[in-house]
C-alpha atoms as a PDB file:
ATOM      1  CA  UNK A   1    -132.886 -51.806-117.722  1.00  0.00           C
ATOM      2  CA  UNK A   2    -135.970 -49.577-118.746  1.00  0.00           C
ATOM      3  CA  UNK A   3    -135.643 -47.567-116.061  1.00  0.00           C
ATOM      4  CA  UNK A   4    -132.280 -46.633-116.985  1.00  0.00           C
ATOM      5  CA  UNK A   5    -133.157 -45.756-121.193  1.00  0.00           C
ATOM      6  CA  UNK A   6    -135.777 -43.739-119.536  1.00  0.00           C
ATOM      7  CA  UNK A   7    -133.308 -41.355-117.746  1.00  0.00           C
ATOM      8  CA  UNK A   8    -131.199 -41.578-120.455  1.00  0.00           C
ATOM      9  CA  UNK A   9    -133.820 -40.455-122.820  1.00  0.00           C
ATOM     10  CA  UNK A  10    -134.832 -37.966-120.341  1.00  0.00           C
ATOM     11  CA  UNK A  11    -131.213 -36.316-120.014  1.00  0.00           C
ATOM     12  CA  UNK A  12    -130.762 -36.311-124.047  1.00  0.00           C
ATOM     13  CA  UNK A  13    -134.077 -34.625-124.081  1.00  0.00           C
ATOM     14  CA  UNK A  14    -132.485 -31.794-121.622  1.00  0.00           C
ATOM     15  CA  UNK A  15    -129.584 -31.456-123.763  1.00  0.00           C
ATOM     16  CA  UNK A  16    -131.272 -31.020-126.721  1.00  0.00           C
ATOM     17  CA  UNK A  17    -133.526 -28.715-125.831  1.00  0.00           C
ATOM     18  CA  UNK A  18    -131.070 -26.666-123.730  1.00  0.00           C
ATOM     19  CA  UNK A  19    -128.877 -26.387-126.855  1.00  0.00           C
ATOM     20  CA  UNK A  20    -131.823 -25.757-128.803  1.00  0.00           C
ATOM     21  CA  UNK A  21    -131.546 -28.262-131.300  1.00  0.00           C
ATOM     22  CA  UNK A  22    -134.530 -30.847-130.821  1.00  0.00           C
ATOM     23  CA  UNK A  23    -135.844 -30.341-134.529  1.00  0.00           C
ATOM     24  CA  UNK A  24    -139.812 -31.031-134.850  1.00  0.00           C
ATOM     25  CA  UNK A  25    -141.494 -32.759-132.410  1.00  0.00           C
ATOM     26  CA  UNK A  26    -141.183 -36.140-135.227  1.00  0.00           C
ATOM     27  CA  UNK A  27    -137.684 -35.469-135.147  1.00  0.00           C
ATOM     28  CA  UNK A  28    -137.022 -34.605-132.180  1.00  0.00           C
ATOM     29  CA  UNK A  29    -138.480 -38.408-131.287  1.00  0.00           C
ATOM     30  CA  UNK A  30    -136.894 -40.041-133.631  1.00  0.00           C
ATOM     31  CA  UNK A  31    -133.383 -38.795-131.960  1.00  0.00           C
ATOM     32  CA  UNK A  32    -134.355 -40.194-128.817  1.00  0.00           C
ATOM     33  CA  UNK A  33    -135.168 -43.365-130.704  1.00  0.00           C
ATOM     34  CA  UNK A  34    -139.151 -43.500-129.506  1.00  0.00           C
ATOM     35  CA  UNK A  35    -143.006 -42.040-130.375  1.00  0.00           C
ATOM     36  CA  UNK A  36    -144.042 -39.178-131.000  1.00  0.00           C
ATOM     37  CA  UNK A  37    -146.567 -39.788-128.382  1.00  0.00           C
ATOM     38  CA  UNK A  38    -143.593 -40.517-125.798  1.00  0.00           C
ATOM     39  CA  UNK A  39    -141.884 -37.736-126.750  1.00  0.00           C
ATOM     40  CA  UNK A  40    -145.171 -35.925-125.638  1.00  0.00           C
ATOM     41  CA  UNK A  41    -144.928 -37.596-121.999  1.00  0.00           C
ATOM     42  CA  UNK A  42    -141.218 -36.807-121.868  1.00  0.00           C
ATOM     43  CA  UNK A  43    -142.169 -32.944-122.569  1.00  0.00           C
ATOM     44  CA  UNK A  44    -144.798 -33.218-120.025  1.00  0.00           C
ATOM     45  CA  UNK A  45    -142.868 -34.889-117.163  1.00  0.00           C
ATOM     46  CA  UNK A  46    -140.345 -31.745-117.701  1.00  0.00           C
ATOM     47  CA  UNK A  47    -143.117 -29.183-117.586  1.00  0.00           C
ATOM     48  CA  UNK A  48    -144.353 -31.173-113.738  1.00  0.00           C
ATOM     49  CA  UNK A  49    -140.784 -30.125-112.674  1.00  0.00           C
ATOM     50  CA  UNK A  50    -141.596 -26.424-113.335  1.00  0.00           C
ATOM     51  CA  UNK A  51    -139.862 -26.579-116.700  1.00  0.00           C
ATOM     52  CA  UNK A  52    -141.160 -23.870-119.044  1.00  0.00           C
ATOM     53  CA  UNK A  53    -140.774 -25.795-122.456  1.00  0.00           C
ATOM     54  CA  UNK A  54    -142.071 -23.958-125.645  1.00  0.00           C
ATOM     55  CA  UNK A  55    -141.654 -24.811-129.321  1.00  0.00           C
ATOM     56  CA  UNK A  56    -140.157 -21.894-131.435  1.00  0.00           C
ATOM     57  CA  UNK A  57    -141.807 -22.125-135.212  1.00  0.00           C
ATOM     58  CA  UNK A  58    -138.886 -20.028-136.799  1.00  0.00           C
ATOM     59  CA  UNK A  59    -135.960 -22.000-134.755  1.00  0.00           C
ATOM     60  CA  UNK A  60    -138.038 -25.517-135.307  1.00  0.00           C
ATOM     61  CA  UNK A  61    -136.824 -26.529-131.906  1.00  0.00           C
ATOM     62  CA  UNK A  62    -138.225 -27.174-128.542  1.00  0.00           C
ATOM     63  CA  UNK A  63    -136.176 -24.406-125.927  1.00  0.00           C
ATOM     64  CA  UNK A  64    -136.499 -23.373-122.176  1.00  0.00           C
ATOM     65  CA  UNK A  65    -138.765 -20.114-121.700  1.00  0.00           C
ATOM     66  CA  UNK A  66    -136.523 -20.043-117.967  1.00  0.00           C
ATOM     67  CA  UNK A  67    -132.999 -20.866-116.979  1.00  0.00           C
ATOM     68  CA  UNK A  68    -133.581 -24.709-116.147  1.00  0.00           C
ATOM     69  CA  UNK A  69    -131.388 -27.177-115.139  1.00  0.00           C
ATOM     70  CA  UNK A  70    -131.566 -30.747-114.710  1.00  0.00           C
ATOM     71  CA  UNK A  71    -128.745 -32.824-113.364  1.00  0.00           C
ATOM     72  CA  UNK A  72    -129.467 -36.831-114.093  1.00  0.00           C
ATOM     73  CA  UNK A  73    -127.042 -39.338-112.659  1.00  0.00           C
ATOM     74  CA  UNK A  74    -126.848 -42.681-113.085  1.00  0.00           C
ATOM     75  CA  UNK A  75    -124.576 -45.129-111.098  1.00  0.00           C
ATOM     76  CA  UNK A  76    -124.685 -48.772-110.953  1.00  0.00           C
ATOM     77  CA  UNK A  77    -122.001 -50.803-108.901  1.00  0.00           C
ATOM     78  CA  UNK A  78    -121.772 -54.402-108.770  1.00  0.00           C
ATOM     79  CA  UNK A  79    -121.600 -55.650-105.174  1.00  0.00           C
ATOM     80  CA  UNK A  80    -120.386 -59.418-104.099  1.00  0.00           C
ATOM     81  CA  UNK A  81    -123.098 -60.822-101.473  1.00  0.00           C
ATOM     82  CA  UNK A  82    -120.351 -60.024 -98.326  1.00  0.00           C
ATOM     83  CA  UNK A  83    -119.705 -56.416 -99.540  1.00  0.00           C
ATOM     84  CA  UNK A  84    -123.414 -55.597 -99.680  1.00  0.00           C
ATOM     85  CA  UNK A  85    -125.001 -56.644 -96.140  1.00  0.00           C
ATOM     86  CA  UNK A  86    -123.776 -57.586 -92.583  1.00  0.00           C
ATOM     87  CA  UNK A  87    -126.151 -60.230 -90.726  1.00  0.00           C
ATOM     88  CA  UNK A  88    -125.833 -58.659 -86.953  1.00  0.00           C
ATOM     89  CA  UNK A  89    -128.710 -60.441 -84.298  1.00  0.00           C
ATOM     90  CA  UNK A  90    -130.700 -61.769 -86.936  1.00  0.00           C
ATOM     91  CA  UNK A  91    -131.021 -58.298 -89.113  1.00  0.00           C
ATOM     92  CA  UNK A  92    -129.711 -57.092 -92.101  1.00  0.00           C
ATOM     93  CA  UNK A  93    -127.400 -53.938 -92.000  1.00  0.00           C
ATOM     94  CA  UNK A  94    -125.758 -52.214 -95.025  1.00  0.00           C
ATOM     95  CA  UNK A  95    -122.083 -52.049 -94.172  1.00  0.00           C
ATOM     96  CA  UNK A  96    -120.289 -48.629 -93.441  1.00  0.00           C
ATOM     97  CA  UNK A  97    -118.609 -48.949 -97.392  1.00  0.00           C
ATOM     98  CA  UNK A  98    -121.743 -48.644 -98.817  1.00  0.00           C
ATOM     99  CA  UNK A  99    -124.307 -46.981 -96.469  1.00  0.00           C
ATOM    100  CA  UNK A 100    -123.741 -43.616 -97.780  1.00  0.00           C
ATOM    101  CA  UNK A 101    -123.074 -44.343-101.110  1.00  0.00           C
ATOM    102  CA  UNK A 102    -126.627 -45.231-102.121  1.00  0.00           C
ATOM    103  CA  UNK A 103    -128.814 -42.982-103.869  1.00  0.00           C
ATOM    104  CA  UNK A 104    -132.561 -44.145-104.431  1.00  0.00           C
ATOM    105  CA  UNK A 105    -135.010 -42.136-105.966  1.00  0.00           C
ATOM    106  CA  UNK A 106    -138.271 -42.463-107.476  1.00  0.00           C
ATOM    107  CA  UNK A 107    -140.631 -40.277-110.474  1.00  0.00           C
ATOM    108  CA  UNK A 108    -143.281 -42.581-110.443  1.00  0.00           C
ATOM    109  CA  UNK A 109    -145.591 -40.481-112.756  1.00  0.00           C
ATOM    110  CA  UNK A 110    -142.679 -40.284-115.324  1.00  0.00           C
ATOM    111  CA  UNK A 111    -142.694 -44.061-115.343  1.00  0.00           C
ATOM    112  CA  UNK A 112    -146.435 -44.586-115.611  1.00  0.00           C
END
């Protein structure tokens, strides 16, 4: 379940900043419900995906220097044991249902 308060946090974060309404950095964190110092990862894990991020002292908000998007989706699906896997000659297969239908991917150095 961390992982998926992380990308929630991260895709508030977006939002906020794309609307321009993050507040100080202190509350700005405290509207994504963690540190200050998290916040401070959060900001940095957005400028690794070429996000220009820049704090505006007269708007006391965080905005985007560039048009940037970022498109976070989360699915989970319950699967009963039968749905999930054919056994076929002693290996495991995904059946054709769900083969495509899985998405996996990984941003290990936001999770570090």
């Amino acid at each position: 379940m961390k992982t998926l308060k992380q990308l929630e946090r991260l895709r508030k974060a977006h939002q906020l900043i794309k609307q321009e309404n993050t507040g100080t950095p202190i509350e700005f964190a405290n509207k994504l419900h963690i540190s200050e110092r998290e916040l401070y990862r959060i900001l940095e894990y957005l400028k690794e995906l070429d996000a220009c991020v820049s704090f505006s002292r007269s708007t006391n908000s965080y905005y985007y220097n560039e048009d940037f998007d970022l498109l976070v989706n989360v699915s989970v699906q319950v699967l009963v044991k039968d749905e999930l896997i054919t056994i076929y000659a002693g290996s495991t297969f995904l059946t054709e249902n769900f083969k495509n239908s899985l998405l996996i991917s990984s941003t290990d150095r936001f999770w570090q």
